[in-house]
Protein backbone atom coordinates (compact mmCIF):
# COMPACT_ATOMS: atom_id res chain seq x y z
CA UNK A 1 -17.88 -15.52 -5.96
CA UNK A 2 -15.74 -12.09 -5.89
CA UNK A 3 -12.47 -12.18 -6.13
CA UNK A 4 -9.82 -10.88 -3.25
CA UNK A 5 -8.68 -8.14 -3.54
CA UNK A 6 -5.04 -6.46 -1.86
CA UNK A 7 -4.62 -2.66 -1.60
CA UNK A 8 -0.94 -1.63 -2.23
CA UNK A 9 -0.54 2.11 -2.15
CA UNK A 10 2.30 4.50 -2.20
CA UNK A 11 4.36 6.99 -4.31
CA UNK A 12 5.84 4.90 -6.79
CA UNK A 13 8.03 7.24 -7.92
CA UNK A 14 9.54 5.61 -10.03
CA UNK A 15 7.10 2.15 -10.03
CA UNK A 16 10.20 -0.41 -9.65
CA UNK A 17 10.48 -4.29 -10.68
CA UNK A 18 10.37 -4.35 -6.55
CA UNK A 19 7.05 -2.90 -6.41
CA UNK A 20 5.65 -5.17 -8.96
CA UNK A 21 7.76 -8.56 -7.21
CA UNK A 22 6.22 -7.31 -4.11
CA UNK A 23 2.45 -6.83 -5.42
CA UNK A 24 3.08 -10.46 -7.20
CA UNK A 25 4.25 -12.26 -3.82
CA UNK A 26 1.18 -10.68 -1.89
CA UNK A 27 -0.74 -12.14 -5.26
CA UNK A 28 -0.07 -15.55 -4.18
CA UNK A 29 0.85 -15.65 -0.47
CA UNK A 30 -2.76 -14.31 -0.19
CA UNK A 31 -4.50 -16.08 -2.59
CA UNK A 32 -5.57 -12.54 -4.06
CA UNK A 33 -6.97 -12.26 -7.48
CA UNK A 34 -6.43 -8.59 -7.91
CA UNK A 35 -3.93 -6.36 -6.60
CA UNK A 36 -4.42 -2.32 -6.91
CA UNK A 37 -1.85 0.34 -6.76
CA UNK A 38 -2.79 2.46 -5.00
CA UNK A 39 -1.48 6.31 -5.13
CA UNK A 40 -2.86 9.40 -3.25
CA UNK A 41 -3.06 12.35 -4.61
CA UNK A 42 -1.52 14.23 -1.45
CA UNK A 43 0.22 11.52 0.61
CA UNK A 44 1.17 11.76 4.09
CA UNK A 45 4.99 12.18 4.72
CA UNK A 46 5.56 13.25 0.63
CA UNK A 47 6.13 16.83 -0.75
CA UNK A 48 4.67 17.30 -3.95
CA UNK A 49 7.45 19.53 -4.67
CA UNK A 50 9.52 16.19 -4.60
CA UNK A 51 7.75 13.92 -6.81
CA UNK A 52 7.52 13.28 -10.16
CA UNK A 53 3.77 14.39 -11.57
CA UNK A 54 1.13 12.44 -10.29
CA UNK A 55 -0.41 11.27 -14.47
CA UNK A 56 3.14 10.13 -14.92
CA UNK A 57 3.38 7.99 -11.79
CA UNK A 58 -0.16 6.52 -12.94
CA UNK A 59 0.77 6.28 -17.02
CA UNK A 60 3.45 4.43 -16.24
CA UNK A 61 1.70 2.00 -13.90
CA UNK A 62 -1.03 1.26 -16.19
CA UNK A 63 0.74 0.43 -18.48
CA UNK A 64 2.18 -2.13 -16.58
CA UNK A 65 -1.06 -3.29 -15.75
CA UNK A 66 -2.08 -3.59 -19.59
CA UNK A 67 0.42 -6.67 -19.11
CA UNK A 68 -0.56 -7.76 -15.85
CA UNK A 69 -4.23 -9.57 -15.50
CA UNK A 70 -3.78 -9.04 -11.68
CA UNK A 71 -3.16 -5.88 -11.34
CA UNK A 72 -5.04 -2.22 -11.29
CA UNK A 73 -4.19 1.22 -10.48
CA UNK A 74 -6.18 3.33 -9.04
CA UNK A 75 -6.04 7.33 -7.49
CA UNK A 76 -7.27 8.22 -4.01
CA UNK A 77 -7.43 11.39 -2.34
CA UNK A 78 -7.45 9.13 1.27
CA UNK A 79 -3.98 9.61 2.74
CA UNK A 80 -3.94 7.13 6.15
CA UNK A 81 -3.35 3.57 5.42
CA UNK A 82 -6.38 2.14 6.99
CA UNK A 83 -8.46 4.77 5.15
CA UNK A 84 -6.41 3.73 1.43
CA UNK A 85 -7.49 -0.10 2.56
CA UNK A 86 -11.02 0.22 3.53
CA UNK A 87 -12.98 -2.62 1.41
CA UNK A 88 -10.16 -4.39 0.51
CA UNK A 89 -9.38 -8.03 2.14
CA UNK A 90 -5.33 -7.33 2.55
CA UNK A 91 -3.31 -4.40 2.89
CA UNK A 92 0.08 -5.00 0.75
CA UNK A 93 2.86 -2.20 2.34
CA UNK A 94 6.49 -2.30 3.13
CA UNK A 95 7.96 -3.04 6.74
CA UNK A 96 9.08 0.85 6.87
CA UNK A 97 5.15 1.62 6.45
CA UNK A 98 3.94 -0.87 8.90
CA UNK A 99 6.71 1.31 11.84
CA UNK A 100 4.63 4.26 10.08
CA UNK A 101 1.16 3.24 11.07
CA UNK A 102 2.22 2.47 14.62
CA UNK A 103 3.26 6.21 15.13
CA UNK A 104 0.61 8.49 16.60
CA UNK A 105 2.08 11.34 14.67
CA UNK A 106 0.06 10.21 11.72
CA UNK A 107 -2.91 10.31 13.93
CA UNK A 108 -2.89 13.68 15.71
CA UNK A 109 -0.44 12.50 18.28
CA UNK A 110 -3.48 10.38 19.88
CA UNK A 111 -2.88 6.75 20.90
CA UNK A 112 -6.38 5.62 21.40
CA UNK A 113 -7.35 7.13 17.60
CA UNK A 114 -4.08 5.08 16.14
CA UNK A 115 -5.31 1.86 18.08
CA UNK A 116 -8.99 2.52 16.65
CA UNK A 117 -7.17 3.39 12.98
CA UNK A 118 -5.13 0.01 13.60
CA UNK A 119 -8.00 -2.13 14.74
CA UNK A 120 -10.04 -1.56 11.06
CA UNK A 121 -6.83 -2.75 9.22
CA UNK A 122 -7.57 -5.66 7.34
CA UNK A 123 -4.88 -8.68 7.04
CA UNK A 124 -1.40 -7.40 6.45
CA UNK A 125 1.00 -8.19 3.50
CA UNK A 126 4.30 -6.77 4.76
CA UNK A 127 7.83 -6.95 2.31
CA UNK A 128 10.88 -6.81 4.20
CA UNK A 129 12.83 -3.86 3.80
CA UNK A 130 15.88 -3.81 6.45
CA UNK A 131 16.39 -2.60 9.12
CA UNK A 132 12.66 -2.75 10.10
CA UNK A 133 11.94 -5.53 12.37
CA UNK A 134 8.42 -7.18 11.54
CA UNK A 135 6.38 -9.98 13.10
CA UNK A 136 7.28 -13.03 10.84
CA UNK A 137 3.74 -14.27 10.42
CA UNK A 138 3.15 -10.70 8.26
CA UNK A 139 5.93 -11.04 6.27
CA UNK A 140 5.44 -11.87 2.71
């Protein structure tokens, strides 16, 4: 039987003992046996000008993941969400991100495509990060 897997993307820039806490409480709350960093190489909302270089970002995380049976990294060049999570069984992001998938901006100002983009979502994994308000049963 495969294992389930959780999707976690963003900058990490720098990867943080949060990021890994996080991606270790989705682990178990979720029953996962794999969880994947995931960072794009041209993420919405993000200047490149701003971020450290993407090989360092993902050199730092693999090595992390030398220590860490549970978790991978991998590089995408998807930049929505719900594109970054296709295949995977949860989709691990912070409450600020969840607010950010909501927003038609990211979808060409069009509700009905963000409702479509929201409906292909698989189960949610969501870490509080205050002030964002979040339904409780998401929270991790």
């Amino acid at each position: 039987m495969a294992q389930r897997r959780g999707v976690f993307p963003g900058s990490f820039d720098p990867p943080t003992i949060a990021h890994l806490a996080i991606g270790e409480a989705a682990l178990r709350s979720h029953d996962l046996g794999v969880v994947v960093f995931s960072l794009s190489t041209d993420p919405l909302g993000k200047s490149g000008d701003c971020q450290s270089p993407l090989d360092d970002r993902v050199a730092v995380l693999e090595l992390e993941a030398s220590h860490r049976s549970w978790l991978e990294v991998q590089v995408t060049e998807a930049r929505l969400l719900v594109d970054i999570a296709d295949g995977f069984e949860v989709l691990v992001l912070g409450a600020d991100k969840w607010h950010q998938i909501h927003d038609p901006a990211f979808y060409g100002d069009d509700d009905a495509e963000r409702d479509a983009a929201l409906a292909r979502l698989p189960t949610l994994a969501v870490a509080p990060r205050p002030p964002h308000v979040v339904p409780p049963e998401l929270l991790i």
